[in-house]
C-alpha atoms as a PDB file:
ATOM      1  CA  UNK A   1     -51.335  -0.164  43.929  1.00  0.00           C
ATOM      2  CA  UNK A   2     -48.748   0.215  41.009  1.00  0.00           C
ATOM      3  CA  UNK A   3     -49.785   0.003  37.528  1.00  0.00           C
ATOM      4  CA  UNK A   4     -47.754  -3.090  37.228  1.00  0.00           C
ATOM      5  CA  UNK A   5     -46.738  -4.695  40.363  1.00  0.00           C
ATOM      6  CA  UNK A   6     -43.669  -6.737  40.284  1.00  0.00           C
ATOM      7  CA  UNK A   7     -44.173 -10.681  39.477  1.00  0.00           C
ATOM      8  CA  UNK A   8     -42.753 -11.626  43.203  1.00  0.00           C
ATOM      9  CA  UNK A   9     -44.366  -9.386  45.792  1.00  0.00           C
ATOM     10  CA  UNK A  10     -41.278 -10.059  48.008  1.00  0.00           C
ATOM     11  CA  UNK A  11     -39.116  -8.617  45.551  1.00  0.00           C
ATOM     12  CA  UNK A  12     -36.176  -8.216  48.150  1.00  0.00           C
ATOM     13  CA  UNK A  13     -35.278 -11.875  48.827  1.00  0.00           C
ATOM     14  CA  UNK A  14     -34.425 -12.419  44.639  1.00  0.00           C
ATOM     15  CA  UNK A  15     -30.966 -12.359  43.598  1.00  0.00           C
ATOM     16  CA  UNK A  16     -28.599  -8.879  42.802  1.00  0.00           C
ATOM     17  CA  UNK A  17     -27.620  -8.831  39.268  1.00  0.00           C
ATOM     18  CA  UNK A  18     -23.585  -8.684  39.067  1.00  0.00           C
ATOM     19  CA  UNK A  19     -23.856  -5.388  37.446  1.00  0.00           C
ATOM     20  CA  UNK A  20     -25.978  -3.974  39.888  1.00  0.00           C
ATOM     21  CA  UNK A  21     -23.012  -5.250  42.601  1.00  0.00           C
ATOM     22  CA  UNK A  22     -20.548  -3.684  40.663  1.00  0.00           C
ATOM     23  CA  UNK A  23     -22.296  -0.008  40.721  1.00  0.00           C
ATOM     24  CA  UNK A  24     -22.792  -0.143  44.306  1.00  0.00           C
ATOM     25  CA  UNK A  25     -19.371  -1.128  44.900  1.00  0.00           C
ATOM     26  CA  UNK A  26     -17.864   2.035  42.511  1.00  0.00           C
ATOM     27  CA  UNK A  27     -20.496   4.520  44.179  1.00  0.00           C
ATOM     28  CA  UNK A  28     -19.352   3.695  47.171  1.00  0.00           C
ATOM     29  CA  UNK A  29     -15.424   3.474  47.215  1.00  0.00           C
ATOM     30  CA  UNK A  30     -16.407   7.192  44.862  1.00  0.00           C
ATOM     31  CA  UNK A  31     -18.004   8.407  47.695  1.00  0.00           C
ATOM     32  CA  UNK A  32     -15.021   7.866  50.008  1.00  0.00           C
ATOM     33  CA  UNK A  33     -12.591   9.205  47.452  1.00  0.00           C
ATOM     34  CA  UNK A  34     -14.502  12.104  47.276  1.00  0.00           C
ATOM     35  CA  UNK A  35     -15.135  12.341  51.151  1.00  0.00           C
ATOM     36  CA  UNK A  36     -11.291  11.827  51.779  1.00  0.00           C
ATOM     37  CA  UNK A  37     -10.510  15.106  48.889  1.00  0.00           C
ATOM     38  CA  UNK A  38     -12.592  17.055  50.573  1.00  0.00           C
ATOM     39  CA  UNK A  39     -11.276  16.780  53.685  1.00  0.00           C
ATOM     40  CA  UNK A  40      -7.007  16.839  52.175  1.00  0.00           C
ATOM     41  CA  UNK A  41      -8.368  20.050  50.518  1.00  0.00           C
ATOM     42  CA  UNK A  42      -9.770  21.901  53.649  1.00  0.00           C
ATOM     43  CA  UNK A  43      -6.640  21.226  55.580  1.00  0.00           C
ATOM     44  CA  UNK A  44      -3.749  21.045  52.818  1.00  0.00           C
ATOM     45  CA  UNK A  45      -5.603  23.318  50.144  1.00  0.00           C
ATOM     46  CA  UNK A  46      -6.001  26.307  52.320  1.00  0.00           C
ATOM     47  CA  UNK A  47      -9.108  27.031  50.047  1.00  0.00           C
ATOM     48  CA  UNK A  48     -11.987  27.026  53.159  1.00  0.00           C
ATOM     49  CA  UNK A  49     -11.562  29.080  55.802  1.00  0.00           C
ATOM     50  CA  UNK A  50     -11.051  28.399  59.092  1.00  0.00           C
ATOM     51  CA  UNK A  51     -13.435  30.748  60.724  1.00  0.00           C
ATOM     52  CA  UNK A  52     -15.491  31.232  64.150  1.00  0.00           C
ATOM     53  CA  UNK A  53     -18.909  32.373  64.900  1.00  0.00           C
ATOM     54  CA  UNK A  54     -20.530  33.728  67.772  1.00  0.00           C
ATOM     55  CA  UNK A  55     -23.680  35.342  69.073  1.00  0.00           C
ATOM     56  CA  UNK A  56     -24.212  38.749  69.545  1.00  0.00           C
ATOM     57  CA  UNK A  57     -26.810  41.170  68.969  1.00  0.00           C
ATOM     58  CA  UNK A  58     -26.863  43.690  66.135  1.00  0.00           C
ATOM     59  CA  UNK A  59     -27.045  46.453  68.869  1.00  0.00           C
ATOM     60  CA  UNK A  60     -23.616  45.470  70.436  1.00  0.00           C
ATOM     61  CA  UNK A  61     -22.132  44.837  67.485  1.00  0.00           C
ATOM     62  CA  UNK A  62     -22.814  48.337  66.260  1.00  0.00           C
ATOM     63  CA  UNK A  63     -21.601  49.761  69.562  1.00  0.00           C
ATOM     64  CA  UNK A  64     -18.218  47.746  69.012  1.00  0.00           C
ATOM     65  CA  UNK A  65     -17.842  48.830  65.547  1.00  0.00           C
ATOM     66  CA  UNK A  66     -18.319  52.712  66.748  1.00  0.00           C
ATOM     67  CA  UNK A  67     -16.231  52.729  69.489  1.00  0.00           C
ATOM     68  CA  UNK A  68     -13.204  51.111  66.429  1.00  0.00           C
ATOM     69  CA  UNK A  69     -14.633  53.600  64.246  1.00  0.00           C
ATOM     70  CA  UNK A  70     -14.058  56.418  66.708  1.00  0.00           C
ATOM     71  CA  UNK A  71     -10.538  55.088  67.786  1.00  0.00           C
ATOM     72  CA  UNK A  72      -8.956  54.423  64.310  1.00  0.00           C
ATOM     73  CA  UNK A  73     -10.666  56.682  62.046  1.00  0.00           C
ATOM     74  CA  UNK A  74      -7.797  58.563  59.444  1.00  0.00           C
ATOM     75  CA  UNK A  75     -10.757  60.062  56.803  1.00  0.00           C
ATOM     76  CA  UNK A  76     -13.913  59.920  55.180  1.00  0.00           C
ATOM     77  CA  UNK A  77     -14.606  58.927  51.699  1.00  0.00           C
ATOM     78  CA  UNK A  78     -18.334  59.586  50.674  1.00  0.00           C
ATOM     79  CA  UNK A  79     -19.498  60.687  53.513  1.00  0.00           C
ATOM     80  CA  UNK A  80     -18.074  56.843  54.555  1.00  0.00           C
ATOM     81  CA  UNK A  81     -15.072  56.609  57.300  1.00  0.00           C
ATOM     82  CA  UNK A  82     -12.101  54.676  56.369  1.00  0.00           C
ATOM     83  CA  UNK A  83     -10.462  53.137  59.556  1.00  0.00           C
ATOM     84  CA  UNK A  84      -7.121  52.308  59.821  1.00  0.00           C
ATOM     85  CA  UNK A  85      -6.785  49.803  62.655  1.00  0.00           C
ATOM     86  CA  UNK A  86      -3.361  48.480  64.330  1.00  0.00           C
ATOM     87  CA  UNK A  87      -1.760  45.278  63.445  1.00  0.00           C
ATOM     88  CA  UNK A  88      -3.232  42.605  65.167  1.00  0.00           C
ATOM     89  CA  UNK A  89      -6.199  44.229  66.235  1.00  0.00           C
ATOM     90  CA  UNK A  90     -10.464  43.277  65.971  1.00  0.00           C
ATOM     91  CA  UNK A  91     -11.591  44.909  63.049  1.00  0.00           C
ATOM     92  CA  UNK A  92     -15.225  45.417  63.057  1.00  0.00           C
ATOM     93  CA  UNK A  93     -17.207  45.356  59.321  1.00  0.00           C
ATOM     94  CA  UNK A  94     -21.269  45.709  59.499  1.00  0.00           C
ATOM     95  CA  UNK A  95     -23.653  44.813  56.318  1.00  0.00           C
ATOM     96  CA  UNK A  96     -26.659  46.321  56.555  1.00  0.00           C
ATOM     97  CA  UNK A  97     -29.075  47.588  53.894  1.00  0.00           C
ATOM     98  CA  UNK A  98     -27.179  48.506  51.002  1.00  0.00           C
ATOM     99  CA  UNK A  99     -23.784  49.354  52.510  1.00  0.00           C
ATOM    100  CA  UNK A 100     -20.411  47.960  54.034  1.00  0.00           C
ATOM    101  CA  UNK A 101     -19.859  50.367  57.056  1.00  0.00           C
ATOM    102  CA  UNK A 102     -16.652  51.181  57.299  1.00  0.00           C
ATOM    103  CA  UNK A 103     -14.427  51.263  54.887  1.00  0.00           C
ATOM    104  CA  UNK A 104     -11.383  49.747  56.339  1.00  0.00           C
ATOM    105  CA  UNK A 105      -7.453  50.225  55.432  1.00  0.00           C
ATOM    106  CA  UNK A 106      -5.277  46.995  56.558  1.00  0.00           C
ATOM    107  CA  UNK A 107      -1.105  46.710  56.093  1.00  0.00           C
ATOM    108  CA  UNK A 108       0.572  44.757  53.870  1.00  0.00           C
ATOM    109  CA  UNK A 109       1.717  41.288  55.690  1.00  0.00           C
ATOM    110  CA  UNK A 110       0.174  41.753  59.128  1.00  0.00           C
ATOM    111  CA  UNK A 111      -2.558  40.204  60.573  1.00  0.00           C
ATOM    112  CA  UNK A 112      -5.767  41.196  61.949  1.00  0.00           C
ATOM    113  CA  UNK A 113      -9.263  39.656  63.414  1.00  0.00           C
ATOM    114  CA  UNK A 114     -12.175  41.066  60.923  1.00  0.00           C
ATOM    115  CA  UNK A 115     -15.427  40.666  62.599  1.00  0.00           C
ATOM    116  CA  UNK A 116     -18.408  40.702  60.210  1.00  0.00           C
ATOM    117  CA  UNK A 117     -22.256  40.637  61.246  1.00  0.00           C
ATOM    118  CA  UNK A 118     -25.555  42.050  59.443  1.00  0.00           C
ATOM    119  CA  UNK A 119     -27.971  44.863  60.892  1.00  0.00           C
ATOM    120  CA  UNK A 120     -30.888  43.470  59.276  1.00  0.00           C
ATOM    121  CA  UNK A 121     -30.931  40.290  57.010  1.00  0.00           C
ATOM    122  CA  UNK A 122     -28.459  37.844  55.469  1.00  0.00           C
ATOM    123  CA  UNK A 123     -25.912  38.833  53.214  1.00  0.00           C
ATOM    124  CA  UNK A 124     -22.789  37.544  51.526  1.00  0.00           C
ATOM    125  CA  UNK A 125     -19.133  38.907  52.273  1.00  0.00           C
ATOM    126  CA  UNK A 126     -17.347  38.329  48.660  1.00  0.00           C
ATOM    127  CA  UNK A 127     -14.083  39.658  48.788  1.00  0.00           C
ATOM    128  CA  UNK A 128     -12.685  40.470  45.911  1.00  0.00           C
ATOM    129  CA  UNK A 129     -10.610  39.347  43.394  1.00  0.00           C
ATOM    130  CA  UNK A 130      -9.600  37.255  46.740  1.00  0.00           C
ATOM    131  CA  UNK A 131     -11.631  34.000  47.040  1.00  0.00           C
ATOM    132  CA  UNK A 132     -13.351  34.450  50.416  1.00  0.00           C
ATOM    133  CA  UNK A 133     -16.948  34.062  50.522  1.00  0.00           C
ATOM    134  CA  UNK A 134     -19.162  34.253  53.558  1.00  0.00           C
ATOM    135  CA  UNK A 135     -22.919  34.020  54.506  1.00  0.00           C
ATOM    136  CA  UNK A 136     -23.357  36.655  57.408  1.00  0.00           C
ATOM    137  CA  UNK A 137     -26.436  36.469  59.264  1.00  0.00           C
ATOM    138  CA  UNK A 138     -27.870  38.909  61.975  1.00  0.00           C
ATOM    139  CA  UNK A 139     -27.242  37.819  65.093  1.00  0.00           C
ATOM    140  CA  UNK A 140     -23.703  36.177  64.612  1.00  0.00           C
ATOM    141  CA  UNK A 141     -20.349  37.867  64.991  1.00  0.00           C
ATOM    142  CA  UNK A 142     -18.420  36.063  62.333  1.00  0.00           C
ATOM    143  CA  UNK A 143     -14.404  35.900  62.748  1.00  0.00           C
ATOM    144  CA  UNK A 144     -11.694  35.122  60.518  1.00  0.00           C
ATOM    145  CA  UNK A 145      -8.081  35.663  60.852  1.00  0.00           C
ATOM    146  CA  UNK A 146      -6.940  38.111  57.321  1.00  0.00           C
ATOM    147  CA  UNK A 147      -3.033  38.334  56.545  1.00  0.00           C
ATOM    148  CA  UNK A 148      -3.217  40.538  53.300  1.00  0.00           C
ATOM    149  CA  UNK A 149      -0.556  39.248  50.948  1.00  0.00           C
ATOM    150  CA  UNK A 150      -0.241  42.189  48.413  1.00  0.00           C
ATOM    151  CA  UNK A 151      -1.350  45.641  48.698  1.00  0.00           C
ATOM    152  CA  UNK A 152      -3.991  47.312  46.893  1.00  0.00           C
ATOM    153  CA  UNK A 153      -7.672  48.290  46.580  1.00  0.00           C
ATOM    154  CA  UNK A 154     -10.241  45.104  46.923  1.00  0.00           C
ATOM    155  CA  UNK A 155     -14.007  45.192  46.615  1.00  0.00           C
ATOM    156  CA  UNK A 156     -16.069  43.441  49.049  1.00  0.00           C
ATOM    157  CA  UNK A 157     -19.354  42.138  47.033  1.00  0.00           C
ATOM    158  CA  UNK A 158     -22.973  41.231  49.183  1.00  0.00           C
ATOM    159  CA  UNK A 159     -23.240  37.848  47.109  1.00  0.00           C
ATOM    160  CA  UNK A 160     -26.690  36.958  48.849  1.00  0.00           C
ATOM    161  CA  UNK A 161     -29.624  38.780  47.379  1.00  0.00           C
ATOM    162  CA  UNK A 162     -30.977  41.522  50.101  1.00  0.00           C
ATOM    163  CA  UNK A 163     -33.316  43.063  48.532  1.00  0.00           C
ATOM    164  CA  UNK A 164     -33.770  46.181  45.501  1.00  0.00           C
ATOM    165  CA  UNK A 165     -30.378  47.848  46.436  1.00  0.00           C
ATOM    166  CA  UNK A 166     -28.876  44.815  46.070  1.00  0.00           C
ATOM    167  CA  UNK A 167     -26.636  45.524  43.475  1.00  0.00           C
ATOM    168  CA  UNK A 168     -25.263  48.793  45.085  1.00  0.00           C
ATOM    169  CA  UNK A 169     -23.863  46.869  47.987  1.00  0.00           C
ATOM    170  CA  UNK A 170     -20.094  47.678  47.290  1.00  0.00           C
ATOM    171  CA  UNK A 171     -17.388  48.402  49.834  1.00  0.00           C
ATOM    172  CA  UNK A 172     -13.655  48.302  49.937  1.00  0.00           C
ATOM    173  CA  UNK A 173     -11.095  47.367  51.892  1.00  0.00           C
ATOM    174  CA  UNK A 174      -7.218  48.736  50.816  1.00  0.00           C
ATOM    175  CA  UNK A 175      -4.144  47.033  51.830  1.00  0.00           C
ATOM    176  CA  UNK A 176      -1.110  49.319  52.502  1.00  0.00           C
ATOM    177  CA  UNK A 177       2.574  48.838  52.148  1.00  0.00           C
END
């Protein structure tokens, strides 16, 4: 029981107040507005990503990203290889406990396939100063089509907390002429 009922229990037969019409009526056509920028912005903005996701197993994606690693590899940095893959290839990128494994080496204007799946728990593919941002979750193979635009040395960032080495999570990814 409320602490002061309304004076009509069947409060939902009285009368709207005009205001209270009014408010309804500018949430509403705001909500469409809103709904119909979101969707102009996806396709005309190019700011989301058009991306796919599959599933897959950590253990087959690690066996895919070996078998690229072995195939493509030009040098080490760190202990770390740095891969060099041909234009339009599948380019393979594992998170996994604090690392980005490899370290990969695109060129300037072509396009590639960059696969990206975690080993262990979520993370967050930030690449940097780039806007992409991703959620990668064990267990999914995500894809997105990358055409590097200028060349260069870019950071990818984990920007979903994973745990105390967290904030060592760094890789790269350069862009050749």
């Amino acid at each position: 029981m409320a602490i002061s009922p309304p004076p009509q229990r069947i409060w939902w037969n009285l009368p709207v107040a005009r205001s209270e019409i009014i408010w309804v009526i500018v949430a509403f056509t705001w909500g469409l507005v809103m709904f119909s920028a979101m969707v102009y912005w996806h396709m005309e903005g190019e700011q989301n990503l058009s991306n796919e996701a599959y599933r897959i197993t950590p253990e087959a994606f690690a066996e895919k990203t070996n078998a690229m690693v072995e195939q493509y590899q030009v040098r080490e940095e760190s202990g770390i290889p740095v891969v060099h893959p041909p234009p339009g290839s599948d380019v393979y990128l594992i998170a996994r406990l604090w690392q980005w494994w490899p370290i990969i080496e695109f060129e300037k204007g072509q396009s590639y396939r960059l696969h990206l799946s975690s080993m262990d728990w979520l993370h967050g593919f930030s690449l940097q100063p780039v806007n992409i941002n991703l959620e990668i979750h064990p267990g999914y193979d995500m894809v997105i089509t990358v055409t590097p635009s200028e060349s260069g040395e870019f950071g990818v960032i984990c920007n979903e907390f994973c745990g105390i080495g967290h904030h060592n999570m760094i890789g790269k990814i350069y862009v050749t002429e």
